[in-house]
Structures are given as C-alpha cells and as structure tokens.
N, C-alpha and C. Protein backbone atom coordinates (compact mmCIF):
# COMPACT_ATOMS: atom_id res chain seq x y z
N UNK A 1 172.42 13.36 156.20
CA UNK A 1 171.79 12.97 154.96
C UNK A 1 171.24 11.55 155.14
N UNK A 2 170.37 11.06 154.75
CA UNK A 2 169.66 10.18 154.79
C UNK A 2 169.43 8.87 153.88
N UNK A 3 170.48 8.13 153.80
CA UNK A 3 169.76 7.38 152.43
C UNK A 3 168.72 6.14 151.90
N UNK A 4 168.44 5.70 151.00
CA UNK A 4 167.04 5.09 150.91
C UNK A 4 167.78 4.08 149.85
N UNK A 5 167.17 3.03 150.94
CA UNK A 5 167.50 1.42 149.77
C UNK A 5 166.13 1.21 149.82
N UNK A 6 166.31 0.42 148.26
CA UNK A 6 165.16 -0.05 147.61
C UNK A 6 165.33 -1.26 147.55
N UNK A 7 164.30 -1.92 147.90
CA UNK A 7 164.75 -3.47 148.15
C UNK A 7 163.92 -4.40 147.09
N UNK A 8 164.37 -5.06 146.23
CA UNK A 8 163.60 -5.47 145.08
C UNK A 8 163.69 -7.34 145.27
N UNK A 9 163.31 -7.42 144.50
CA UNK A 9 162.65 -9.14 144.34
C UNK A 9 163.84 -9.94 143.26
N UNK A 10 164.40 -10.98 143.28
CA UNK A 10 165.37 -11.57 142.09
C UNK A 10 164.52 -10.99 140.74
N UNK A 11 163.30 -10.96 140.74
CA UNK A 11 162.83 -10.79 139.30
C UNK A 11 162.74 -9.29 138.84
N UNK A 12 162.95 -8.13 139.74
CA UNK A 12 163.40 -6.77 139.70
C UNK A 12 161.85 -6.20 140.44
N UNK A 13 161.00 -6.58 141.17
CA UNK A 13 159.62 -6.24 141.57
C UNK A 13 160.28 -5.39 142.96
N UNK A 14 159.88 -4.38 143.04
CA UNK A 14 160.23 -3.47 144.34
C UNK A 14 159.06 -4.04 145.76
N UNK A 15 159.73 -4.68 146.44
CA UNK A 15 159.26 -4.50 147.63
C UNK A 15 159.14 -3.77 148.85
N UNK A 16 159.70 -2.97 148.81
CA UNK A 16 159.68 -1.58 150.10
C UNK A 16 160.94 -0.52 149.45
N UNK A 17 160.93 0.33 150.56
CA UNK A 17 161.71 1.52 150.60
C UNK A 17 162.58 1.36 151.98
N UNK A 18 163.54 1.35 152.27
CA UNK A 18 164.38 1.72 153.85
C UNK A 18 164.96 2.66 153.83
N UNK A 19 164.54 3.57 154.65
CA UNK A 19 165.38 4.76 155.35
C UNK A 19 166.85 4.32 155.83
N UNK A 20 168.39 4.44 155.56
CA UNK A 20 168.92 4.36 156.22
C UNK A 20 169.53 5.43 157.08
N UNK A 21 169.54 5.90 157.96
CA UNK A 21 169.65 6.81 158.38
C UNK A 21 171.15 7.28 159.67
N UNK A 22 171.86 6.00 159.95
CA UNK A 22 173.05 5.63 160.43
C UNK A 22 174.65 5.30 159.82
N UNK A 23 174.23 5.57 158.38
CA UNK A 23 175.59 4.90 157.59
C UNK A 23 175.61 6.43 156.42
N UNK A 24 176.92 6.53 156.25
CA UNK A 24 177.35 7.87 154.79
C UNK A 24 177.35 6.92 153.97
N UNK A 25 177.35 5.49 153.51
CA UNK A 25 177.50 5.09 152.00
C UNK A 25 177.05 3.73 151.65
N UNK A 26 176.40 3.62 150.89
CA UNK A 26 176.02 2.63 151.11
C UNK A 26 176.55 0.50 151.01
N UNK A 27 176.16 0.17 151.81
CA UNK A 27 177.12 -1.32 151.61
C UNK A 27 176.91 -2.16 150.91
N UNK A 28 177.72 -3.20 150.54
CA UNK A 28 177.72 -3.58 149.75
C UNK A 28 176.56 -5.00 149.88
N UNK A 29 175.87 -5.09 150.61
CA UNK A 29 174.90 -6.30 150.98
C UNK A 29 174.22 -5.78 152.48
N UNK A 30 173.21 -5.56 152.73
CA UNK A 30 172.42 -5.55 153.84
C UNK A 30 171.45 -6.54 153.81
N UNK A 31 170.98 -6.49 155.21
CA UNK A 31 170.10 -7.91 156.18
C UNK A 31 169.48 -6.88 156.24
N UNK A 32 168.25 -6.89 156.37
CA UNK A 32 166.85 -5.57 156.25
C UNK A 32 166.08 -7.17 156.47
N UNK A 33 164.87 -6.64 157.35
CA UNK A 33 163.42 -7.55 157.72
C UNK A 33 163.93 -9.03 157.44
N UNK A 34 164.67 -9.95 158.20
CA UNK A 34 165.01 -11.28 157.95
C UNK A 34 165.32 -11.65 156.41
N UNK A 35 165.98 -10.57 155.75
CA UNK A 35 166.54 -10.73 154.13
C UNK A 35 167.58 -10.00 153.66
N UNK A 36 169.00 -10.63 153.00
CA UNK A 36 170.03 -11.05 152.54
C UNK A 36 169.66 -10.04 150.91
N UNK A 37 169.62 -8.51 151.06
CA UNK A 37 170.10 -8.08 149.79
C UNK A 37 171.32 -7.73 149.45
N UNK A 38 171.65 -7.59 147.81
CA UNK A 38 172.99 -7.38 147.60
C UNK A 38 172.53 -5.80 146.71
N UNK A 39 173.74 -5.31 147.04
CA UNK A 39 174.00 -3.53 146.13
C UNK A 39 173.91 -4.35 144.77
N UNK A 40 172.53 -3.89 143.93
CA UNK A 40 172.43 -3.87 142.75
C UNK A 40 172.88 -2.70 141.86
N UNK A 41 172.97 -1.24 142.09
CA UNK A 41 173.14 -0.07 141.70
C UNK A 41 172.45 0.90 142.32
N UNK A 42 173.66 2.22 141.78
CA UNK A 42 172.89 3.54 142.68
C UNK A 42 172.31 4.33 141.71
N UNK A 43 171.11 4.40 142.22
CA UNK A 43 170.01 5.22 141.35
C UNK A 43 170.71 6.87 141.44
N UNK A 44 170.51 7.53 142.23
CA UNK A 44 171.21 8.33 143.06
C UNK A 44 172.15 8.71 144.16
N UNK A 45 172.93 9.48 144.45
CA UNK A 45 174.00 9.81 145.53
C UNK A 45 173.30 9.05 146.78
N UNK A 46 171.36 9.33 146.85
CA UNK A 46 170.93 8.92 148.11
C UNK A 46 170.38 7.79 147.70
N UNK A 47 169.78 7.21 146.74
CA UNK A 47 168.87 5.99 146.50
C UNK A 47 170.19 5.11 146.03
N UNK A 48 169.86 4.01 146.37
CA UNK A 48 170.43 2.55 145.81
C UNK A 48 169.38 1.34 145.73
N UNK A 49 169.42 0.94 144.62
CA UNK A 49 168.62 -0.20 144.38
C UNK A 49 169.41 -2.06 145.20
N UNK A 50 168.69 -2.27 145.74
CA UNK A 50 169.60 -3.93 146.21
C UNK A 50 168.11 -4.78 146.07
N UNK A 51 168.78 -5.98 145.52
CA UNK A 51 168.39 -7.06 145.04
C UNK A 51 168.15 -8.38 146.31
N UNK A 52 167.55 -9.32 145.89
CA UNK A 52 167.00 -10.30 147.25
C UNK A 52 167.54 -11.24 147.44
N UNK A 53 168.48 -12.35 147.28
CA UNK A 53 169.10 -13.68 147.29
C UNK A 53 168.69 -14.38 148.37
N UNK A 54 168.74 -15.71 147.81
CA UNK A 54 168.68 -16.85 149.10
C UNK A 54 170.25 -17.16 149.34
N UNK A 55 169.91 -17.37 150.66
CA UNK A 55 170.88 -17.95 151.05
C UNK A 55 170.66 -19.13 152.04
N UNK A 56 172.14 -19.39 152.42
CA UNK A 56 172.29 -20.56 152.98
C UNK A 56 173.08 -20.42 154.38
N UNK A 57 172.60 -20.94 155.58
CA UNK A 57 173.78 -20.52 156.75
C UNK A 57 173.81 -22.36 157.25
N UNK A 58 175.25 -22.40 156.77
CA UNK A 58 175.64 -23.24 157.09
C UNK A 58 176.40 -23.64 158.64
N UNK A 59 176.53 -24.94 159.62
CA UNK A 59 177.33 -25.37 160.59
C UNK A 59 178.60 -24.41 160.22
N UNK A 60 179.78 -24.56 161.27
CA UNK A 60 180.75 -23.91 161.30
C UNK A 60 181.05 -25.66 160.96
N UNK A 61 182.71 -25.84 160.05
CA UNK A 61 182.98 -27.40 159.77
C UNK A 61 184.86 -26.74 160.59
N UNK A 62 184.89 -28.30 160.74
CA UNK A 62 186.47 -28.52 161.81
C UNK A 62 187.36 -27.73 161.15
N UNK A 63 187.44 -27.26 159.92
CA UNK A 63 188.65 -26.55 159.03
C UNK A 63 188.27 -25.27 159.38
N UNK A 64 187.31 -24.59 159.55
CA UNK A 64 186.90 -23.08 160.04
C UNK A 64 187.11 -22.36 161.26
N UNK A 65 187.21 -23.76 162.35
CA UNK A 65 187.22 -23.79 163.78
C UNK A 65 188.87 -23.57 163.83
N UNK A 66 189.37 -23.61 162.85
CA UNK A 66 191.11 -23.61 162.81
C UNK A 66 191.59 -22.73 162.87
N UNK A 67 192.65 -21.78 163.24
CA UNK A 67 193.46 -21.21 162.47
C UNK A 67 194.17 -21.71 161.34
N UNK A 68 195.13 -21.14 160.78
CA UNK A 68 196.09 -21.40 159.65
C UNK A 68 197.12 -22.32 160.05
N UNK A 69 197.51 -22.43 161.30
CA UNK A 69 198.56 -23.16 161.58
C UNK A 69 197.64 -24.29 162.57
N UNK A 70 196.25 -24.55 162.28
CA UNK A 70 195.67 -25.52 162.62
C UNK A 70 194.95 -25.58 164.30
N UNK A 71 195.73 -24.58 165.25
CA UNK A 71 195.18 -23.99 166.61
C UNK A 71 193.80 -24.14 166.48
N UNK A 72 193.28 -24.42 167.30
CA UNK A 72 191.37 -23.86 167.97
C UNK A 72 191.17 -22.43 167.60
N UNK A 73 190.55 -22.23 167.25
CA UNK A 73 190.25 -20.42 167.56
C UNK A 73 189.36 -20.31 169.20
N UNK A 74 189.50 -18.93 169.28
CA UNK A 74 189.04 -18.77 171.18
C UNK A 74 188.25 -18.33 170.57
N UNK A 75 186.76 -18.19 171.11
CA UNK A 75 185.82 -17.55 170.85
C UNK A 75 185.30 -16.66 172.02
C-alpha cells in the first residue's frame, strides 16, 4: 500500500504530494526536499496532511557530549 503526504505551507497552502512508498504508517515529522514537516492530520488511512516549520540545527554544547554520569560519549 502506498501512502501520500501532503506537504503544506505554515499558512495551510499545499505544496506537493509524496508518494511514500517504504513505511506502513505514517510518522510523526518527515525531512522531504531539504524540509522539516510535522503530522498535521490524516485525511485518510493513505493520505496525511504535514505542515512546514523552521527550524534550527544547532552545535552539539559540552552537556550533550556527556553522558548522565558526565563520561564523553564514543562516537
């Protein structure tokens, strides 16, 4: 089965259609063409509407590079 995100604009303007054709359900935020949508609602079992956000990719900061008990993480 095949399903189809609709990828819309913050102001609700539809900008394309995507085939997804590798996943049974759909997630809760996809990266599609260098853009950060979030699951707005499912139109249908196969259609879901997702929405456009900016975002931000921030440095990794010294508290992230941590574990919990303060270790390096290995990468």
């Amino acid at each position: 089965m095949t399903l189809k995100a609709i990828l819309t604009t913050e102001t609700g303007q539809i900008l394309q259609t995507k085939e997804m054709i590798a996943i049974n359900d759909f997630p809760p935020a996809v990266y599609l063409d260098g853009g950060l949508y979030l699951l707005l609602m499912l139109k249908t079992p196969t259609e879901a509407f997702y929405r456009g956000t900016r975002y931000y990719l921030f440095p990794r900061t010294p508290v992230e590079e941590t574990d919990e008990f303060g270790h390096p993480l290995d990468y």
